[in-house]
PDB file of N, CA and C in Angstrom:
ATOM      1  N   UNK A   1      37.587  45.260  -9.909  1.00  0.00           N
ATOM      2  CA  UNK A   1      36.506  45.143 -10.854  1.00  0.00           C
ATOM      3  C   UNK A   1      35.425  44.253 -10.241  1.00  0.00           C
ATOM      4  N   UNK A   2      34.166  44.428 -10.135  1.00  0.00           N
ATOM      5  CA  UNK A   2      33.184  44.083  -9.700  1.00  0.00           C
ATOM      6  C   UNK A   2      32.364  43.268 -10.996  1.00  0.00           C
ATOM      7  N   UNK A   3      31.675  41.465 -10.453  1.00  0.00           N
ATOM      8  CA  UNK A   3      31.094  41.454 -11.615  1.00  0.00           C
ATOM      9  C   UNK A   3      29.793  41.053 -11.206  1.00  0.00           C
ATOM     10  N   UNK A   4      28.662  40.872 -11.844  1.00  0.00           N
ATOM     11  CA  UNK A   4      27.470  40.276 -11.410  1.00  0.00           C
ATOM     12  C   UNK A   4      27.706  38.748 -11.447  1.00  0.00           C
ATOM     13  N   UNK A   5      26.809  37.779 -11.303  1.00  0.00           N
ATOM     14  CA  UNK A   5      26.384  36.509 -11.100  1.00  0.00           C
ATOM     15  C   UNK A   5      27.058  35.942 -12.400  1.00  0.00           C
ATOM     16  N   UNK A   6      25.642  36.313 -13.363  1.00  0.00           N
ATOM     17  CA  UNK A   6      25.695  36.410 -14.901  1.00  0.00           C
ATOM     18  C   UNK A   6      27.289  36.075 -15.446  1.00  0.00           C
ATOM     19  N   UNK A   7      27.837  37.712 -14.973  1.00  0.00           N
ATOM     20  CA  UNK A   7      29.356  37.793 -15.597  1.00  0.00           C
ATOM     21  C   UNK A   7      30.571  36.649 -15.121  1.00  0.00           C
ATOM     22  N   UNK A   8      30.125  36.601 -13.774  1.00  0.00           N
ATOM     23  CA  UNK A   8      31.466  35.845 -13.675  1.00  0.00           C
ATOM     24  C   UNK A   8      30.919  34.539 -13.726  1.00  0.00           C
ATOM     25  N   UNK A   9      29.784  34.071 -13.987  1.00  0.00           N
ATOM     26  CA  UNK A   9      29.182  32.520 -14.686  1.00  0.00           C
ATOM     27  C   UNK A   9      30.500  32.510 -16.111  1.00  0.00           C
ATOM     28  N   UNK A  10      29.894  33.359 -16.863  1.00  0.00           N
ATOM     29  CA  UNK A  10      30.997  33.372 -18.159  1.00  0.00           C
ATOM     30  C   UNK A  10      32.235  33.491 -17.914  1.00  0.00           C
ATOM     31  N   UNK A  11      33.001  34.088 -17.296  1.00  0.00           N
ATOM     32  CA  UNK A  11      34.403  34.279 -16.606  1.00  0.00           C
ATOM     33  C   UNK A  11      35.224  32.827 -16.092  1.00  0.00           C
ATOM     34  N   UNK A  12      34.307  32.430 -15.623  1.00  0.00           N
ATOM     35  CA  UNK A  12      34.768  30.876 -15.031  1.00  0.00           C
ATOM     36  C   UNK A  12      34.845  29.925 -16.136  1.00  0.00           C
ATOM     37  N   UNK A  13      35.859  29.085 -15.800  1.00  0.00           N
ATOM     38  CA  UNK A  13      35.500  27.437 -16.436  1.00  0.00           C
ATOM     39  C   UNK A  13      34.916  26.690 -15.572  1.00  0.00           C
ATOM     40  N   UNK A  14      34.229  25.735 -16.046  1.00  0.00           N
ATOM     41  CA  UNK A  14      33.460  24.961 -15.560  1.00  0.00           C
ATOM     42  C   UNK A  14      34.322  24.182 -14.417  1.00  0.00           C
ATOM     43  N   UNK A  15      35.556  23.770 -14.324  1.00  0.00           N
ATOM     44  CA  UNK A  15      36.588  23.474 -13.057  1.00  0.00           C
ATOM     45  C   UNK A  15      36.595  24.341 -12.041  1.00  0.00           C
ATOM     46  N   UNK A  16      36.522  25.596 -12.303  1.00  0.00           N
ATOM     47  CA  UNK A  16      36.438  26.636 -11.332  1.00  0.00           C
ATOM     48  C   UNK A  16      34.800  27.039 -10.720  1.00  0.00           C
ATOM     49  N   UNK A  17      33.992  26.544 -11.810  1.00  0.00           N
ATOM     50  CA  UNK A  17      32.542  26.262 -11.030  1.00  0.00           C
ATOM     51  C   UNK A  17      33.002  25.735  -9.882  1.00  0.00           C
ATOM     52  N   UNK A  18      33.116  24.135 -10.557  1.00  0.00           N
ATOM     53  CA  UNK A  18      32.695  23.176 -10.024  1.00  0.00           C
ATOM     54  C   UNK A  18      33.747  23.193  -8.481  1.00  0.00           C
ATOM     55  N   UNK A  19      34.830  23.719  -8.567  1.00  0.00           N
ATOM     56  CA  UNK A  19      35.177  24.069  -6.988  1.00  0.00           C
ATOM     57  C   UNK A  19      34.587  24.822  -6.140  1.00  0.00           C
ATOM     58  N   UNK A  20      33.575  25.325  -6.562  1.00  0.00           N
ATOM     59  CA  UNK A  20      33.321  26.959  -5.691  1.00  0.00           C
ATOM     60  C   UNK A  20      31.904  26.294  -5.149  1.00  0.00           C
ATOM     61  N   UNK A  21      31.462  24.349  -5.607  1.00  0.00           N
ATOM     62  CA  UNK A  21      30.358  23.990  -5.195  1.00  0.00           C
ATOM     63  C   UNK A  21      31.072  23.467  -3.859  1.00  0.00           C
ATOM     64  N   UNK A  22      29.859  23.305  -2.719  1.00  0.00           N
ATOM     65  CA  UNK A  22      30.295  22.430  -2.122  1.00  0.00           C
ATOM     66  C   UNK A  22      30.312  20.810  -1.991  1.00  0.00           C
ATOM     67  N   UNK A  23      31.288  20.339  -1.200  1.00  0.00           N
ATOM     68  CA  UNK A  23      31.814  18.894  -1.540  1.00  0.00           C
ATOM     69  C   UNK A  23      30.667  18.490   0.047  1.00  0.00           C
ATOM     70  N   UNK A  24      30.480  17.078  -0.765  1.00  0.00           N
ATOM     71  CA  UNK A  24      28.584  16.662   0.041  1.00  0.00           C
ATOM     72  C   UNK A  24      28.905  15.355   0.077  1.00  0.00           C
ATOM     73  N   UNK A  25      29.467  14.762   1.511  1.00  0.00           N
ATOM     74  CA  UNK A  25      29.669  13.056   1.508  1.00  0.00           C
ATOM     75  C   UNK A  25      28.195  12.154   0.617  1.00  0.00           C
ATOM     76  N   UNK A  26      28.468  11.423  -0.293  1.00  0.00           N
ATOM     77  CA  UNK A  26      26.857  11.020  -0.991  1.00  0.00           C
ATOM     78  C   UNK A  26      25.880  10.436  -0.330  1.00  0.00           C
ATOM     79  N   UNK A  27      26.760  10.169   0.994  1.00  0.00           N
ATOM     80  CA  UNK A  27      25.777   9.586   1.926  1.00  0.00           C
ATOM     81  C   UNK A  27      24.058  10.536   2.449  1.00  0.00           C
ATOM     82  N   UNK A  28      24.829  11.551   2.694  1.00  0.00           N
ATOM     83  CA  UNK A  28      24.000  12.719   3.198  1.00  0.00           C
ATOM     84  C   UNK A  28      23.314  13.214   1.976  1.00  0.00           C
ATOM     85  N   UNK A  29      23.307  12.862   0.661  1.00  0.00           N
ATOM     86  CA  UNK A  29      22.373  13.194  -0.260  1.00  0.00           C
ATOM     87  C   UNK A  29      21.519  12.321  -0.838  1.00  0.00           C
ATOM     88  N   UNK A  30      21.439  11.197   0.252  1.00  0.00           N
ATOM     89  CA  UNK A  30      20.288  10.313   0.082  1.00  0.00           C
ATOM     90  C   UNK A  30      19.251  10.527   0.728  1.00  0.00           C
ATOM     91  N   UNK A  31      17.964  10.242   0.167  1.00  0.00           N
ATOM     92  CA  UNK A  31      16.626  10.627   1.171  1.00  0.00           C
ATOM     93  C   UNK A  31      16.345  10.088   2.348  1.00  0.00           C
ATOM     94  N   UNK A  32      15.766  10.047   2.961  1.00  0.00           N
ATOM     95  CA  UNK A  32      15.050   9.043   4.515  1.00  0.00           C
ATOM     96  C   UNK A  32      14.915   7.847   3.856  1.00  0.00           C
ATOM     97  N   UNK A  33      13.851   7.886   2.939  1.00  0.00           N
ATOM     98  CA  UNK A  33      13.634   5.810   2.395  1.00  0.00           C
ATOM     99  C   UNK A  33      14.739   5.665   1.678  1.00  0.00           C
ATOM    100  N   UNK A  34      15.865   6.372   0.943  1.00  0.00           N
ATOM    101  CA  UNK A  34      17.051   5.334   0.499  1.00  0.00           C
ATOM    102  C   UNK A  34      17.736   5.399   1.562  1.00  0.00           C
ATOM    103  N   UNK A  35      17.641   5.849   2.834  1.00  0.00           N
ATOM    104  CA  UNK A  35      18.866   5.391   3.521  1.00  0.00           C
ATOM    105  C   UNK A  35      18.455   4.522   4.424  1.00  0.00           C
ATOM    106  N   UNK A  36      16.824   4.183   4.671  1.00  0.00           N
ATOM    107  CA  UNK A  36      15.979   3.058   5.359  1.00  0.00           C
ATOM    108  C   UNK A  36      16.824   1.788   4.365  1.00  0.00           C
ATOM    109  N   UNK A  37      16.656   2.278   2.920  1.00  0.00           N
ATOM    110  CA  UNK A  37      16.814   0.889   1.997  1.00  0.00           C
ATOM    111  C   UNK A  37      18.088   0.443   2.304  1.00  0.00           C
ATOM    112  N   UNK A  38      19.339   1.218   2.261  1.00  0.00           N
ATOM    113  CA  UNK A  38      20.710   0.986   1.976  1.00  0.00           C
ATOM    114  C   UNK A  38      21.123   0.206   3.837  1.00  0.00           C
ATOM    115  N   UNK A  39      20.293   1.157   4.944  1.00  0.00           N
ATOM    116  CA  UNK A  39      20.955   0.051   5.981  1.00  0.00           C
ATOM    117  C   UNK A  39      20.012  -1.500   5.952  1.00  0.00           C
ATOM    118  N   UNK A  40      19.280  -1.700   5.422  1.00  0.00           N
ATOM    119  CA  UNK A  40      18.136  -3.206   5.212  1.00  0.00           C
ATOM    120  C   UNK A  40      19.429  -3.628   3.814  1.00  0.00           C
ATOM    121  N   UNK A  41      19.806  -3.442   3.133  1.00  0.00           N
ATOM    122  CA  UNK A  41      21.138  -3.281   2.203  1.00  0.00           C
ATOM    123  C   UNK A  41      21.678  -3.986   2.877  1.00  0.00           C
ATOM    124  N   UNK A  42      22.514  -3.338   3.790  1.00  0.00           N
ATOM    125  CA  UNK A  42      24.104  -3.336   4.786  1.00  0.00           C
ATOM    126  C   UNK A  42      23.529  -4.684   5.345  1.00  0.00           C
ATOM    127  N   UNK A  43      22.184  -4.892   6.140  1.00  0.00           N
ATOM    128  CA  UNK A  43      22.004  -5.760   6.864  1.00  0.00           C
ATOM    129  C   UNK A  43      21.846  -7.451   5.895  1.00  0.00           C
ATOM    130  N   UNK A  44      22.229  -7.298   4.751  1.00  0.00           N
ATOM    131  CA  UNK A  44      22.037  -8.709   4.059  1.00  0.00           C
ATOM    132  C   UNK A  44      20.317  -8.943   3.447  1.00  0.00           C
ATOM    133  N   UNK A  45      19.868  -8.141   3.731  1.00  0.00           N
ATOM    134  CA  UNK A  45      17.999  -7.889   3.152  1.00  0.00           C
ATOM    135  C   UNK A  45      18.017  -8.280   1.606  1.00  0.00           C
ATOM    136  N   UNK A  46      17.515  -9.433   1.200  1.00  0.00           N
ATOM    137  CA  UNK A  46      16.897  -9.454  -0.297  1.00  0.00           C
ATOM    138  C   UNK A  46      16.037  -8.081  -0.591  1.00  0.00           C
ATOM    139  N   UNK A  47      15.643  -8.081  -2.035  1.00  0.00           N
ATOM    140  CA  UNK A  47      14.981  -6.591  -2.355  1.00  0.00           C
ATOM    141  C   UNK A  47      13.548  -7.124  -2.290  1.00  0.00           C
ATOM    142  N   UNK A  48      13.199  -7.934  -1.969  1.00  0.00           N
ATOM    143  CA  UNK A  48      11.405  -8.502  -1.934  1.00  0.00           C
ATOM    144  C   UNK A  48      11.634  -8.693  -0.207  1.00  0.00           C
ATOM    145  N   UNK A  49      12.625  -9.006   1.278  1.00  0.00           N
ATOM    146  CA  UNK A  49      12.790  -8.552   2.005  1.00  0.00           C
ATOM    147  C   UNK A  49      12.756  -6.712   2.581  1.00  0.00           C
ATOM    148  N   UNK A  50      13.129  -6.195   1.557  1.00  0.00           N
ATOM    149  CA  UNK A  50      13.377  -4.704   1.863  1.00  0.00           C
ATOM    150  C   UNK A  50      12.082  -4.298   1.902  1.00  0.00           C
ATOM    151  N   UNK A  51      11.352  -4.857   0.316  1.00  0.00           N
ATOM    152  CA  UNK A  51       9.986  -4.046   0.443  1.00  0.00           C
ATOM    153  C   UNK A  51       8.908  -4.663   1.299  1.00  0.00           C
ATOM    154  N   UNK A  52       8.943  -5.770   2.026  1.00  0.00           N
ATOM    155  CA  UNK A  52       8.131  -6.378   2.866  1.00  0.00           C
ATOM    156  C   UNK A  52       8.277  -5.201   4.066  1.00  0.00           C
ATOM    157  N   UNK A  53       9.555  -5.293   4.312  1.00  0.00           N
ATOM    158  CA  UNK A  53      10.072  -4.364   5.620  1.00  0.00           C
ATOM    159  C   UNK A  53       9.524  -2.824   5.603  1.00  0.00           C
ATOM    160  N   UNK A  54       9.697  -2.407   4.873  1.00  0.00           N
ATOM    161  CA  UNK A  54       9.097  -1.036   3.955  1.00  0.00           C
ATOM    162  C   UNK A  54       7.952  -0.801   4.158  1.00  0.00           C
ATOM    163  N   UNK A  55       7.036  -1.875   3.709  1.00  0.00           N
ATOM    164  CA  UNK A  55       5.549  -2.311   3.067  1.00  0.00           C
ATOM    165  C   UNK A  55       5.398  -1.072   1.801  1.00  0.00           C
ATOM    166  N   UNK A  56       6.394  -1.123   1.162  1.00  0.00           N
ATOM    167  CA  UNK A  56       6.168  -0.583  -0.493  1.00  0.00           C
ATOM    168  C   UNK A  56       6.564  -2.051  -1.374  1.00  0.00           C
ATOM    169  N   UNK A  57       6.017  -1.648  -2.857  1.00  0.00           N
ATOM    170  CA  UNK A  57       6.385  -2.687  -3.564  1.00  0.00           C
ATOM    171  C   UNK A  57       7.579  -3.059  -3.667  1.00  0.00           C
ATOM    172  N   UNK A  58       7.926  -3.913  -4.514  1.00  0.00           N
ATOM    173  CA  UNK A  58       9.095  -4.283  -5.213  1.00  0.00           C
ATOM    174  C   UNK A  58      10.080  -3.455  -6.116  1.00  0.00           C
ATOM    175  N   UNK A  59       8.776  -2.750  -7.254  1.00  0.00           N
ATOM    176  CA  UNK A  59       9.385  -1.970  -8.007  1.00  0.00           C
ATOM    177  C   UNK A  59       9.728  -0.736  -6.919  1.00  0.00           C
ATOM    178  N   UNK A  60       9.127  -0.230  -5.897  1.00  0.00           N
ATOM    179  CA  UNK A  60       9.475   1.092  -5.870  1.00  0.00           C
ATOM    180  C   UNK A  60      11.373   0.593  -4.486  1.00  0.00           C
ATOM    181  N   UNK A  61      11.183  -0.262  -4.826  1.00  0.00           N
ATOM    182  CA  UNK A  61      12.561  -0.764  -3.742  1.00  0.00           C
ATOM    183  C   UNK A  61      13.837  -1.028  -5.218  1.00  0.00           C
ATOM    184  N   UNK A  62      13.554  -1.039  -5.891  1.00  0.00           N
ATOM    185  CA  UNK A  62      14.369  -1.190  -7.079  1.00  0.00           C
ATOM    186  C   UNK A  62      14.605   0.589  -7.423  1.00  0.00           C
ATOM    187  N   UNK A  63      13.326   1.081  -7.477  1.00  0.00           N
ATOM    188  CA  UNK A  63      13.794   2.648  -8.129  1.00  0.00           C
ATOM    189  C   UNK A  63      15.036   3.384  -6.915  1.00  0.00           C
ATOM    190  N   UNK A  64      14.504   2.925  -5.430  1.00  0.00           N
ATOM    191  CA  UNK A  64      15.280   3.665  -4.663  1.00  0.00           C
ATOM    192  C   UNK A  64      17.201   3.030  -4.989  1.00  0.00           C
ATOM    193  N   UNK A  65      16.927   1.902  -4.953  1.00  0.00           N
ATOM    194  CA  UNK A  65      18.388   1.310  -5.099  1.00  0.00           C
ATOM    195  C   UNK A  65      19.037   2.325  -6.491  1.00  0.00           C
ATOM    196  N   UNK A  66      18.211   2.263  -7.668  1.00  0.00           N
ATOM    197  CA  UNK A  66      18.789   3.314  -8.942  1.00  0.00           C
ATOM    198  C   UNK A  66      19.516   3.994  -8.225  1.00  0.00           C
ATOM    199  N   UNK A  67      18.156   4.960  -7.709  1.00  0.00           N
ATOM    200  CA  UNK A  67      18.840   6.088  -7.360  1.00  0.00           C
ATOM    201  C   UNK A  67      20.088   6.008  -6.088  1.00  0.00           C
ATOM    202  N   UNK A  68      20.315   5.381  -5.447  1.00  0.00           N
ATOM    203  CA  UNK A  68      21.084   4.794  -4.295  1.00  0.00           C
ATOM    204  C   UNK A  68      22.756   4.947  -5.172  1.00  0.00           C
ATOM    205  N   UNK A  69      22.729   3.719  -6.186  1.00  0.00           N
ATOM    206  CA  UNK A  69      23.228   3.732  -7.186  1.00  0.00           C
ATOM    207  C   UNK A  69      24.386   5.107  -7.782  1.00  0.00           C
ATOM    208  N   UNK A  70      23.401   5.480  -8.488  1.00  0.00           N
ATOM    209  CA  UNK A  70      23.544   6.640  -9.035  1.00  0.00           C
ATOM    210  C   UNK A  70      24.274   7.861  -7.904  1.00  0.00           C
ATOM    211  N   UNK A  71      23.996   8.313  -6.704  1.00  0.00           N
ATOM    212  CA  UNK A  71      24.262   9.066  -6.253  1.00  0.00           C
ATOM    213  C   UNK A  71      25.581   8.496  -5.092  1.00  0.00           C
ATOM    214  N   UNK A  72      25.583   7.373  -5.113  1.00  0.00           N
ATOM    215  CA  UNK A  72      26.798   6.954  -4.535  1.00  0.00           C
ATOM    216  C   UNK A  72      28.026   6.223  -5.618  1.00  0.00           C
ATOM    217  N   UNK A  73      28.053   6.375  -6.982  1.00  0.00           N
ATOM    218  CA  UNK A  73      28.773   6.197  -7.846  1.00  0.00           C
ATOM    219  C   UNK A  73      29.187   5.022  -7.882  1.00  0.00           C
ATOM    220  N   UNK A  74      28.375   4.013  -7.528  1.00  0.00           N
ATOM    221  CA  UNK A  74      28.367   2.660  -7.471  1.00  0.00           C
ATOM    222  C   UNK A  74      27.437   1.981  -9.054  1.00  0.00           C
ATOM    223  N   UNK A  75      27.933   0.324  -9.324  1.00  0.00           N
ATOM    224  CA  UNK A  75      26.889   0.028  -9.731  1.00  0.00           C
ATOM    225  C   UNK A  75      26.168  -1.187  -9.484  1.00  0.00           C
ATOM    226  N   UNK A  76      26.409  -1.648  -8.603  1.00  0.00           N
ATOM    227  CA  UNK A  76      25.690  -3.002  -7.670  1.00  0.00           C
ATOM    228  C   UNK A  76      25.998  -2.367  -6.157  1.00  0.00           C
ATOM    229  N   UNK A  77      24.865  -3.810  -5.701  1.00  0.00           N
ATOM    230  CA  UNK A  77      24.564  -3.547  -4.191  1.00  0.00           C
ATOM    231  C   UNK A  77      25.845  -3.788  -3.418  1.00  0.00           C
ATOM    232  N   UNK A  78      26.421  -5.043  -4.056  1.00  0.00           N
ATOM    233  CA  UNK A  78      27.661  -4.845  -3.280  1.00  0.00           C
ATOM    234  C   UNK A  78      28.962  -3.857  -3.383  1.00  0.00           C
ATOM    235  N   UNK A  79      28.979  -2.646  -4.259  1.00  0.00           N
ATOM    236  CA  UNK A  79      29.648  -1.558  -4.283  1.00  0.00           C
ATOM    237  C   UNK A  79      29.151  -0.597  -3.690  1.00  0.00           C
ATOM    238  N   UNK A  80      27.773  -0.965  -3.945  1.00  0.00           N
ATOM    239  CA  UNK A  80      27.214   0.247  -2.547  1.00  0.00           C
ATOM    240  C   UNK A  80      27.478   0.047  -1.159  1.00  0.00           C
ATOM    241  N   UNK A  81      26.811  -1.188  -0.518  1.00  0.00           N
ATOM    242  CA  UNK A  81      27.397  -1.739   0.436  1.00  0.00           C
ATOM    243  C   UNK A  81      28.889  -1.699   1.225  1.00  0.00           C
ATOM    244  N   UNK A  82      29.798  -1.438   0.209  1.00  0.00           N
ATOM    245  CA  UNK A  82      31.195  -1.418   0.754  1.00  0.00           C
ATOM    246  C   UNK A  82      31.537  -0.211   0.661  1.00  0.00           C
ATOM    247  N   UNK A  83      31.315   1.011   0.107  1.00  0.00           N
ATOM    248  CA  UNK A  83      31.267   2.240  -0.178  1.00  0.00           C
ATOM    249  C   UNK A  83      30.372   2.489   1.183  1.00  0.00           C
ATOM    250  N   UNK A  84      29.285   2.349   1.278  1.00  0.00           N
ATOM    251  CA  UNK A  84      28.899   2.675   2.762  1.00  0.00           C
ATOM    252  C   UNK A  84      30.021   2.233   3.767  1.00  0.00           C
ATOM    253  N   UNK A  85      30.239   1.309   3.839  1.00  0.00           N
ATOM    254  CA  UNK A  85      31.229   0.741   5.328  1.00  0.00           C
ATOM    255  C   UNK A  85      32.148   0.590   5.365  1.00  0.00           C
ATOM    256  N   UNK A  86      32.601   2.013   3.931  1.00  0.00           N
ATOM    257  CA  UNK A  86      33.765   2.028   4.068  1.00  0.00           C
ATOM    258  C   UNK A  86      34.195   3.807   4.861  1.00  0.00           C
ATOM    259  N   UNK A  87      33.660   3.949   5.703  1.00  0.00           N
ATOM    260  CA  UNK A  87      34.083   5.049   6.313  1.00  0.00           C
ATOM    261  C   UNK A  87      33.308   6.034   6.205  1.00  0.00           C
ATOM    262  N   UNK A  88      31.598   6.073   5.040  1.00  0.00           N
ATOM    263  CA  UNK A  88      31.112   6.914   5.516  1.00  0.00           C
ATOM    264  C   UNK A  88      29.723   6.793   6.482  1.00  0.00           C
ATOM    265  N   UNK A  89      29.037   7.724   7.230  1.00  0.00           N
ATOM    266  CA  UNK A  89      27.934   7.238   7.816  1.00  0.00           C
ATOM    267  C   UNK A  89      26.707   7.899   7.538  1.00  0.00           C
ATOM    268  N   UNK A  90      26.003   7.103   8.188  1.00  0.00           N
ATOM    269  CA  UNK A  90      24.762   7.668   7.665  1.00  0.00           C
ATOM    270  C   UNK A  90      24.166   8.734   8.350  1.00  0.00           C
ATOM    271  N   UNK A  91      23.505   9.899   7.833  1.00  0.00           N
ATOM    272  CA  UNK A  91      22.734  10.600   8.125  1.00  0.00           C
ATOM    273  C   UNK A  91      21.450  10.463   8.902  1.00  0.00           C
ATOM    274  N   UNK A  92      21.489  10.707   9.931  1.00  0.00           N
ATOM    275  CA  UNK A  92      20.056  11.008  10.618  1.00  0.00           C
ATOM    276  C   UNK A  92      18.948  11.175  10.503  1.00  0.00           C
ATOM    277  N   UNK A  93      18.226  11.178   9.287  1.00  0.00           N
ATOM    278  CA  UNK A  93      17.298  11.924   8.863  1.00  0.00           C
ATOM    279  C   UNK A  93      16.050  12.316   9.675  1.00  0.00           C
ATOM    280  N   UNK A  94      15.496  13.788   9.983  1.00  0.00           N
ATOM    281  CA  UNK A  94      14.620  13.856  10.666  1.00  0.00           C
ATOM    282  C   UNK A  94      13.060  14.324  10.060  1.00  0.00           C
TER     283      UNK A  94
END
């Protein structure tokens, strides 16, 4: 039996979606400036250090950490921080 997109969207549970996504270290789904931010992070950088280093503000060194945050399932710098060095690396970004 053959189904379209559509059909087997409904056919599935959402567990069986969610396997058929692929699995994405969170490292590699950070942008170029959060992963500028997160190694100035790693390196002991205050967040008024980061954005000097940057030369963006303050606030926009806070939004990247959110999102930093958020996509590495952390909720401070130092869970991010150790979640980075703990075995994964960073992406290249070009």
């Amino acid at each position: 039996m053959h189904y379209n997109t559509k059909e087997l969207f409904f056919k599935c549970n959402k567990k069986q979606i969610f396997a058929m996504q692929p699995i994405l270290n969170p490292i590699e789904m950070l942008t170029k400036k959060e992963s500028q931010v997160i190694e100035l992070l790693k390196a002991g950088m205050l967040n008024k250090e980061i954005a000097d280093s940057m030369n963006v503000s303050l606030h926009t060194v806070k939004n990247h950490l959110k999102s930093i945050y958020k996509k590495l399932g952390v909720r401070n710098r130092t869970e991010a921080s150790v979640k980075v060095n703990s075995g994964y690396n960073l992406v290249e970004h070009k």
